[in-house]
N, C-alpha and C. Protein backbone atom coordinates (compact mmCIF):
# COMPACT_ATOMS: atom_id res chain seq x y z
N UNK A 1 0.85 -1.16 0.00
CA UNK A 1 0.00 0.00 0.00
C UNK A 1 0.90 1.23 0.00
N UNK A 2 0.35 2.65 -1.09
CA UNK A 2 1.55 3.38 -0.93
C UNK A 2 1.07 4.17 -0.18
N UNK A 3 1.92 4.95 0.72
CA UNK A 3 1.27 6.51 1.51
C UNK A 3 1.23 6.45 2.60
N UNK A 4 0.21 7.23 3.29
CA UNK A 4 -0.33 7.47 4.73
C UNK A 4 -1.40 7.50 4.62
N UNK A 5 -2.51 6.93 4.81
CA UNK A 5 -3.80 7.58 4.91
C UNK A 5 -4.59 7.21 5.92
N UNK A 6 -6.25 7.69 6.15
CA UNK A 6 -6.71 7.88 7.14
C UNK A 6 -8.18 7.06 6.71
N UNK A 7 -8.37 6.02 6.87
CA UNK A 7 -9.72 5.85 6.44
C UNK A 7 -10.79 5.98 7.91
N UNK A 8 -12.00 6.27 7.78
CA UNK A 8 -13.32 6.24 8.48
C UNK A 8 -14.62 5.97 8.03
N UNK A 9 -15.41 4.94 8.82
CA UNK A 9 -16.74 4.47 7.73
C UNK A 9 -17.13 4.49 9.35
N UNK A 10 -17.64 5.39 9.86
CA UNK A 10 -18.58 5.47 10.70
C UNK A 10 -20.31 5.18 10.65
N UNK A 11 -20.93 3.98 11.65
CA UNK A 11 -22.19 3.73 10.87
C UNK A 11 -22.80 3.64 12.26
N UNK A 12 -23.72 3.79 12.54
CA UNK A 12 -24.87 4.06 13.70
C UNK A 12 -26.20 3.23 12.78
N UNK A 13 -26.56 1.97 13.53
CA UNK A 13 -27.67 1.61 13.09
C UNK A 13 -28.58 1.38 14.00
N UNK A 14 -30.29 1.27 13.80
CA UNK A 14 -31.26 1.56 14.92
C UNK A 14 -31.71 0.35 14.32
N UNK A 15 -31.80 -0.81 15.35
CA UNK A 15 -32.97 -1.72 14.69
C UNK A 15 -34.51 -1.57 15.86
N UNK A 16 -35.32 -2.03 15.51
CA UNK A 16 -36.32 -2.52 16.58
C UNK A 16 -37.82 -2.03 15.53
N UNK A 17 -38.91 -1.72 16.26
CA UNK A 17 -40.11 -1.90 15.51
C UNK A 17 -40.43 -0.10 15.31
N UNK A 18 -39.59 0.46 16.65
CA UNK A 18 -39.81 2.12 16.18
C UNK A 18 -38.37 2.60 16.19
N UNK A 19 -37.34 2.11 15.78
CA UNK A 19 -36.02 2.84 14.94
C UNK A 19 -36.42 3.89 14.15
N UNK A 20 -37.28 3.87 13.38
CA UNK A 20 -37.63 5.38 12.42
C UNK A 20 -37.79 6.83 13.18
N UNK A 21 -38.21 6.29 14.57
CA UNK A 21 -38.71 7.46 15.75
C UNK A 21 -37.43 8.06 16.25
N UNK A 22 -35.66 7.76 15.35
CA UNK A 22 -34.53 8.02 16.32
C UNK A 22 -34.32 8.83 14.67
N UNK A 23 -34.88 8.89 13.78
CA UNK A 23 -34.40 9.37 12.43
C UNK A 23 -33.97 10.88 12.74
N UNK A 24 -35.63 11.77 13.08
CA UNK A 24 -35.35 13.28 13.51
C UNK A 24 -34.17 13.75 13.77
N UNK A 25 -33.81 13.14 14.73
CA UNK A 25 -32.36 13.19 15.39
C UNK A 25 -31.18 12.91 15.08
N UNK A 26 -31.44 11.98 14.51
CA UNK A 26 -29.85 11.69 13.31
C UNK A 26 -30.02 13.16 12.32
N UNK A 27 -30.74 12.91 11.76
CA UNK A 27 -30.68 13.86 10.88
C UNK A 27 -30.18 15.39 11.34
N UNK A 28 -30.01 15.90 12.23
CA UNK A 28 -29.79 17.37 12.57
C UNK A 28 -28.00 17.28 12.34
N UNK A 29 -27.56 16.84 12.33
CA UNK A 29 -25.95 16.47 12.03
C UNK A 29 -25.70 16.86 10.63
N UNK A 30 -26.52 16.60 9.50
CA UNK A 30 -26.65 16.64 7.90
C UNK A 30 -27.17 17.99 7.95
N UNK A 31 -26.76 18.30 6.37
CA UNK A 31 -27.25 19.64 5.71
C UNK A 31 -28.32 20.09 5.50
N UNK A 32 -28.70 20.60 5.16
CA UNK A 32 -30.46 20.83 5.31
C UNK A 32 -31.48 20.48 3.79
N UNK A 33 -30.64 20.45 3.01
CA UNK A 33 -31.63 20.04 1.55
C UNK A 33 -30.96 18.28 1.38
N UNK A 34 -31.98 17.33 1.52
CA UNK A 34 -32.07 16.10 1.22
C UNK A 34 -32.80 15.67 -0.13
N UNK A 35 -31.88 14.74 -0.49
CA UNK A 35 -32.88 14.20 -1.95
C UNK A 35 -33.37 12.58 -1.01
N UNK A 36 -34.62 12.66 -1.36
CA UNK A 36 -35.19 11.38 -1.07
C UNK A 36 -35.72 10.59 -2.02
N UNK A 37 -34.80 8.92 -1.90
CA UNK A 37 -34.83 8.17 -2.87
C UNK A 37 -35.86 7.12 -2.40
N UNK A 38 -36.55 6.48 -3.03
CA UNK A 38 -37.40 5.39 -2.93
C UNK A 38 -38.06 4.46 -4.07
N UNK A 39 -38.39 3.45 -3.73
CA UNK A 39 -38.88 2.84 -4.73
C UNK A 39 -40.39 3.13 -5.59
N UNK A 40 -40.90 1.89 -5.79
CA UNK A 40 -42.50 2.27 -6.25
C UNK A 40 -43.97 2.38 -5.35
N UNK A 41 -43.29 2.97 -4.61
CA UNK A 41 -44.54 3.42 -3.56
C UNK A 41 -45.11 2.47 -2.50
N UNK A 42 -44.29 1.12 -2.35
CA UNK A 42 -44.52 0.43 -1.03
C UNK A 42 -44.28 1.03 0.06
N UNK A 43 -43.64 1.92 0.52
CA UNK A 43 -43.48 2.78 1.46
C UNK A 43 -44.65 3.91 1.96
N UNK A 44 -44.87 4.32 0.99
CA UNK A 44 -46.51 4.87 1.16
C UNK A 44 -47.67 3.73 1.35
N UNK A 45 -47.62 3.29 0.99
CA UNK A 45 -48.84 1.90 1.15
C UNK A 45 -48.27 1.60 2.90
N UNK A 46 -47.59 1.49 3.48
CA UNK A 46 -47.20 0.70 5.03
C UNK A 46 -46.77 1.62 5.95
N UNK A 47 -47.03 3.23 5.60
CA UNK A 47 -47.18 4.41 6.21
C UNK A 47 -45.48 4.94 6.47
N UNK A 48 -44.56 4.53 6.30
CA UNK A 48 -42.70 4.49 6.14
C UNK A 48 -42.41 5.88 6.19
N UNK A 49 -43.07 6.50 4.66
CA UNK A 49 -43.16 7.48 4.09
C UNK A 49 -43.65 8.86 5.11
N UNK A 50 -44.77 8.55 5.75
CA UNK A 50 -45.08 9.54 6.38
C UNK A 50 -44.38 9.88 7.73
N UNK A 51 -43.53 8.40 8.10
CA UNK A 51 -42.95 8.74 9.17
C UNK A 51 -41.55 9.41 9.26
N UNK A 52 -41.00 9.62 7.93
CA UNK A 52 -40.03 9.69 7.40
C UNK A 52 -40.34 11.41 7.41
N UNK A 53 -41.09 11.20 6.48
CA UNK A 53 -41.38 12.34 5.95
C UNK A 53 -41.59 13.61 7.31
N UNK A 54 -42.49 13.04 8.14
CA UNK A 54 -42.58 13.54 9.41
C UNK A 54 -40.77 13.89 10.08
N UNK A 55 -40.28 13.18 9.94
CA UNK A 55 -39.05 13.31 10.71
C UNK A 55 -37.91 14.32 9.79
N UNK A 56 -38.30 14.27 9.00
CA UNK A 56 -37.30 15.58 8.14
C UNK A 56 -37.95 16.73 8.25
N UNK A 57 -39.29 16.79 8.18
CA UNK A 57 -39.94 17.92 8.78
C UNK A 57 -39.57 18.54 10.05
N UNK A 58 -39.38 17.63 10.78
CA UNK A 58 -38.94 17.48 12.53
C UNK A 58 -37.50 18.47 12.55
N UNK A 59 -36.97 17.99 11.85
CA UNK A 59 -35.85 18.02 11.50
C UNK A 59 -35.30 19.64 11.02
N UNK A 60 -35.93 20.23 10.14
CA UNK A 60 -36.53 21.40 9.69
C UNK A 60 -35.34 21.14 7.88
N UNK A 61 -35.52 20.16 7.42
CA UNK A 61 -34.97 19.74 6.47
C UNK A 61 -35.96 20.29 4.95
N UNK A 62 -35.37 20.32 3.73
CA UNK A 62 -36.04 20.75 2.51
C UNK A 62 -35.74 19.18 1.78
N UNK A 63 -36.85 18.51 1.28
CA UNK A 63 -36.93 17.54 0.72
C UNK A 63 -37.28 17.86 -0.86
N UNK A 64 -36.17 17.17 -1.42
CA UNK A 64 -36.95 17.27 -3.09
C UNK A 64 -36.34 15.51 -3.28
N UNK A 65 -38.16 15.18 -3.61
CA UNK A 65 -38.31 13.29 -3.94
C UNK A 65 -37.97 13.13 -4.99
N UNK A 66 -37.54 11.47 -5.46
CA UNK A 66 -36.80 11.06 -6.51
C UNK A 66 -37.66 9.67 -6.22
N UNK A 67 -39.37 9.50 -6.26
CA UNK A 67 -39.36 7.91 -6.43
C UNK A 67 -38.88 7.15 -7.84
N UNK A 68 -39.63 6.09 -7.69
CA UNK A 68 -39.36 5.20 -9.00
C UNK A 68 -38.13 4.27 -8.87
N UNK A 69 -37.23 4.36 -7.90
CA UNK A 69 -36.16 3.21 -7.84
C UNK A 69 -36.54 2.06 -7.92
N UNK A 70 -36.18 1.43 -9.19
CA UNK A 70 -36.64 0.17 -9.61
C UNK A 70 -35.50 -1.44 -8.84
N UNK A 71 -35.90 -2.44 -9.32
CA UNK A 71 -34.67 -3.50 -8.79
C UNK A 71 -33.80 -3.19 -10.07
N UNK A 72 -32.67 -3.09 -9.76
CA UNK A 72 -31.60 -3.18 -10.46
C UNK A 72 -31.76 -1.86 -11.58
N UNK A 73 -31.80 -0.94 -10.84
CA UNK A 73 -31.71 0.44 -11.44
C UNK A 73 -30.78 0.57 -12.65
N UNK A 74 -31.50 1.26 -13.53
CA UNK A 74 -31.06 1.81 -14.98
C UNK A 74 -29.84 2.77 -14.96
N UNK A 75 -29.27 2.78 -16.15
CA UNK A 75 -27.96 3.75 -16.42
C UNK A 75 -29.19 5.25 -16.52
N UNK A 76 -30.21 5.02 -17.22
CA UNK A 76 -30.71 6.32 -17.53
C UNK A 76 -31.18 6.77 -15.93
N UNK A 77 -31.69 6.03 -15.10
CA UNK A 77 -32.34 6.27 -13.82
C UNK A 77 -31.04 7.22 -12.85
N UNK A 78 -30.07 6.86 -12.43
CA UNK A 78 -28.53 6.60 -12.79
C UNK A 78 -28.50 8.53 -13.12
N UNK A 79 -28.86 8.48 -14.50
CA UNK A 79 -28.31 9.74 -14.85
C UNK A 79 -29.39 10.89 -14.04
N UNK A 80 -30.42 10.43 -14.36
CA UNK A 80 -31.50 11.37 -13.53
C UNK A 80 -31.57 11.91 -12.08
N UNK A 81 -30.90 10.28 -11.23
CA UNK A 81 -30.90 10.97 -9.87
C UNK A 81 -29.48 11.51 -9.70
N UNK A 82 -28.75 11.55 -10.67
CA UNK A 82 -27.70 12.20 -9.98
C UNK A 82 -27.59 13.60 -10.88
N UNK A 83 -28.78 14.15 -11.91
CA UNK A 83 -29.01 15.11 -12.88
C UNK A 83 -30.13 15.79 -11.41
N UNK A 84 -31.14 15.28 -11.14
CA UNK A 84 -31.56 15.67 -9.56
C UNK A 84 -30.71 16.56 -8.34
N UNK A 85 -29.89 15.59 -8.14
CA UNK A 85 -28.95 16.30 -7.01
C UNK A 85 -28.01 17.29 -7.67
N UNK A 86 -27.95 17.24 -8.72
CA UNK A 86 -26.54 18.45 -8.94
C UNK A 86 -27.66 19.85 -9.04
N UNK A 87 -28.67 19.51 -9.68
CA UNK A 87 -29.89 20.97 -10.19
C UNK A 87 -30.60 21.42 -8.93
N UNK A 88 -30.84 20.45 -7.57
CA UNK A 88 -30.92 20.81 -6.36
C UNK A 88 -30.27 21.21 -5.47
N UNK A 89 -28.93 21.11 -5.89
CA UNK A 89 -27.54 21.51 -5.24
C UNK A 89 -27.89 20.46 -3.48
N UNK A 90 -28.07 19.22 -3.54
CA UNK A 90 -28.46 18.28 -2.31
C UNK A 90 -27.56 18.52 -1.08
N UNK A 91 -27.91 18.70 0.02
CA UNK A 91 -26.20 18.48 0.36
C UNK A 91 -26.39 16.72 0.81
N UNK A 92 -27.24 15.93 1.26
CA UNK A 92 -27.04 14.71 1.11
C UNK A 92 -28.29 13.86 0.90
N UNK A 93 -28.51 12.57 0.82
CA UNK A 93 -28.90 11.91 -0.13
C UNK A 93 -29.75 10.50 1.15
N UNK A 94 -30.72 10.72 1.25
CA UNK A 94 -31.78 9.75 2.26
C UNK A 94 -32.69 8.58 1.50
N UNK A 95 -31.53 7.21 1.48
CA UNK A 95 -32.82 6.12 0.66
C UNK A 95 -33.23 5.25 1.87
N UNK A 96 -34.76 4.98 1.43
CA UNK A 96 -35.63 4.23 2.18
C UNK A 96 -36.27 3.55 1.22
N UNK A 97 -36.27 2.02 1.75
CA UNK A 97 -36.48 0.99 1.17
C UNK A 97 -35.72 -0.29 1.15
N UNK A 98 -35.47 -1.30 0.18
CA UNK A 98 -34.65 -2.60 0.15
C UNK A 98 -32.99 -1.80 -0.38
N UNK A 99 -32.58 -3.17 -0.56
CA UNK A 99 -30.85 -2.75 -1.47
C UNK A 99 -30.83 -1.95 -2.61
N UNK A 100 -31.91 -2.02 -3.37
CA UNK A 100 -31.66 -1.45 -4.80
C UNK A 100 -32.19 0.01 -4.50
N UNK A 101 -32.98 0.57 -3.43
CA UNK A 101 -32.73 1.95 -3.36
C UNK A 101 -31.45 2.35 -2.68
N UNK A 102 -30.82 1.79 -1.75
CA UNK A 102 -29.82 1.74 -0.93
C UNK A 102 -28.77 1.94 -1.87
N UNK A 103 -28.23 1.07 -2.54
CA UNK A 103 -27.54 0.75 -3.76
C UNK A 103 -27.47 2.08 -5.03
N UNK A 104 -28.45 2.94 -4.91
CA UNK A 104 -28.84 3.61 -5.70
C UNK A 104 -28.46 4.73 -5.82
N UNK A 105 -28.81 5.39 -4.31
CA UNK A 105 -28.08 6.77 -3.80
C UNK A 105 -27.06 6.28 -3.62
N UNK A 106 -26.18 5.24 -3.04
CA UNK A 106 -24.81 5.45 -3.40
C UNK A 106 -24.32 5.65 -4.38
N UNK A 107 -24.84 5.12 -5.55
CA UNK A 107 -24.21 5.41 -7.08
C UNK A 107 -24.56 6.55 -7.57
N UNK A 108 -25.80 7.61 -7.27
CA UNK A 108 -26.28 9.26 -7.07
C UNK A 108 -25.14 9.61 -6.81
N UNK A 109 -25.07 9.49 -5.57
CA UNK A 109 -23.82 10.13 -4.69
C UNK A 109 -22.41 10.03 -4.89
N UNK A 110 -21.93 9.14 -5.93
CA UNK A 110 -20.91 9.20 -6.49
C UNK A 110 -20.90 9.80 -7.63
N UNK A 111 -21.61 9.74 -8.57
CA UNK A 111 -21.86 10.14 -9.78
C UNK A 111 -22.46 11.69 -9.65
N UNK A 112 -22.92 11.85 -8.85
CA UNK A 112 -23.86 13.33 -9.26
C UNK A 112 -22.51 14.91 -9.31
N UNK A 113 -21.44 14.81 -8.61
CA UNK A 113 -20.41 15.92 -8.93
C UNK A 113 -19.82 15.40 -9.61
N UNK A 114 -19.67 14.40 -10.40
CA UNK A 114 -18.26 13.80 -11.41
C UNK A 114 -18.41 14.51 -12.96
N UNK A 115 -17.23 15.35 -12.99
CA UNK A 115 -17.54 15.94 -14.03
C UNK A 115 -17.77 15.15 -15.45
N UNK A 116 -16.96 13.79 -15.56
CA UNK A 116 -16.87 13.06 -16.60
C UNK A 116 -18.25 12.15 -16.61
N UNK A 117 -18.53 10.72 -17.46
CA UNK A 117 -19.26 10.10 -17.55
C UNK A 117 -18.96 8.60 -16.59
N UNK A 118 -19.48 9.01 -15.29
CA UNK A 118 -19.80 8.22 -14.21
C UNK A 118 -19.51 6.75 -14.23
N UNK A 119 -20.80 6.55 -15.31
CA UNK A 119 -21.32 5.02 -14.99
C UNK A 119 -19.81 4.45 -16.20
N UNK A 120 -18.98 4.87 -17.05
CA UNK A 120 -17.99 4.38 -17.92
C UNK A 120 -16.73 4.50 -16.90
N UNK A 121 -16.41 5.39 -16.10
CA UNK A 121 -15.46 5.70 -15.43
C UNK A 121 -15.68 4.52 -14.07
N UNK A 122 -16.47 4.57 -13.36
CA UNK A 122 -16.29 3.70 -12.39
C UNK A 122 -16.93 2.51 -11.79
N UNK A 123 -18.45 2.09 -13.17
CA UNK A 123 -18.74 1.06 -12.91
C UNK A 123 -18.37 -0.14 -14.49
N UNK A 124 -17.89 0.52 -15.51
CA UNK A 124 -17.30 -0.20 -16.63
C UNK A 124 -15.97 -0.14 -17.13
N UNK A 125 -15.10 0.56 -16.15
CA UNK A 125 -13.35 0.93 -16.48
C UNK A 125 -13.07 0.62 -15.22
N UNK A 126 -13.37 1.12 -14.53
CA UNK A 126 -12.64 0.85 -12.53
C UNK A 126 -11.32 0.72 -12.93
N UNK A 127 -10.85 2.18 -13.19
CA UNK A 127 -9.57 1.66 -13.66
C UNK A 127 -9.08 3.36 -12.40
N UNK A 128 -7.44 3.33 -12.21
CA UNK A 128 -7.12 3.84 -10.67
C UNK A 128 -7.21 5.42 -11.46
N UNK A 129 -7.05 6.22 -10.71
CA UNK A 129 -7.06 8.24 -11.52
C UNK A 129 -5.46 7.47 -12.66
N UNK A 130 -5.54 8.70 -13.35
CA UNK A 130 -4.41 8.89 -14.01
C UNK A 130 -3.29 9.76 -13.15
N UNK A 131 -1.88 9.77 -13.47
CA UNK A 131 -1.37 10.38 -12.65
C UNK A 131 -1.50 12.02 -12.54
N UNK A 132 -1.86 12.70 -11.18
CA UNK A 132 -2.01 13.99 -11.50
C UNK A 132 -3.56 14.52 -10.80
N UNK A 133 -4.01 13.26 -11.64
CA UNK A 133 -6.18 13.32 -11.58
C UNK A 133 -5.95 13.18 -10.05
N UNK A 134 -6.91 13.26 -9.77
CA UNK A 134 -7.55 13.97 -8.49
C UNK A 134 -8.54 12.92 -8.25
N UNK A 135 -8.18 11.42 -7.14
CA UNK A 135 -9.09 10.56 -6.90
C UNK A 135 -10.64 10.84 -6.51
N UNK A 136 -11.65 10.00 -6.58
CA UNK A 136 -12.74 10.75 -6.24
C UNK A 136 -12.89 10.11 -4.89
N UNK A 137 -13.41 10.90 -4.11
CA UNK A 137 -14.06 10.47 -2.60
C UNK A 137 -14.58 9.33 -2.20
């Protein structure tokens, strides 16, 4: 390995039947404009949504939604939520639901400041910066 570096993956998880009721509160740590990712509306059907929704309110957060996260999300989907967060200027990125919304905003969240073409650069080249380039986060 070359260098010095510093890694941190700090993770706080809530399980139990009212974990959603500790959200409010996480959230005051984050920026105040959230993009909220979700799937096809099972979350509204089992009330998720409103409790969520309630808690960014709580929160005194600005929500701009991004449903439609499908299983195994599209390159075009892909371009949209991360064409979303750059035109909202997000400062971070809240998915609720299974893996493939989970899965989703992380690839938003990598892709949405990359000036080049995302999904060729680091999910079909994964190849290291060039020398000079400026790794991404």
């Amino acid at each position: 390995m070359l260098g010095n570096f510093i890694y941190a993956n700090p993770t706080k998880l809530y399980f139990g039947n009212d974990a959603q009721k500790n959200l409010a509160e996480a959230l005051l740590s984050f920026g105040k404009k959230v993009l909220l990712t979700y799937g096809g509306g099972s979350i509204k059907r089992n009330g998720v949504y409103d409790d969520v929704m309630a808690a960014l309110k709580a929160a005194g957060k600005d929500v701009v939604e991004l449903p439609g996260v499908m299983p195994n999300p599209t390159v075009e989907k892909l371009i949209e939520g991360s064409r979303v967060a750059r035109e909202n200027n997000v400062d971070f990125i809240l998915a609720v639901g299974g893996g493939s919304t989970i899965d989703y905003a992380k690839a938003v969240s990598v892709s949405a400041w990359y000036d080049g073409d995302a999904w060729e650069r680091f999910w079909v080249k994964q190849e290291d910066p060039a020398p000079g380039e400026e790794s991404f986060p």
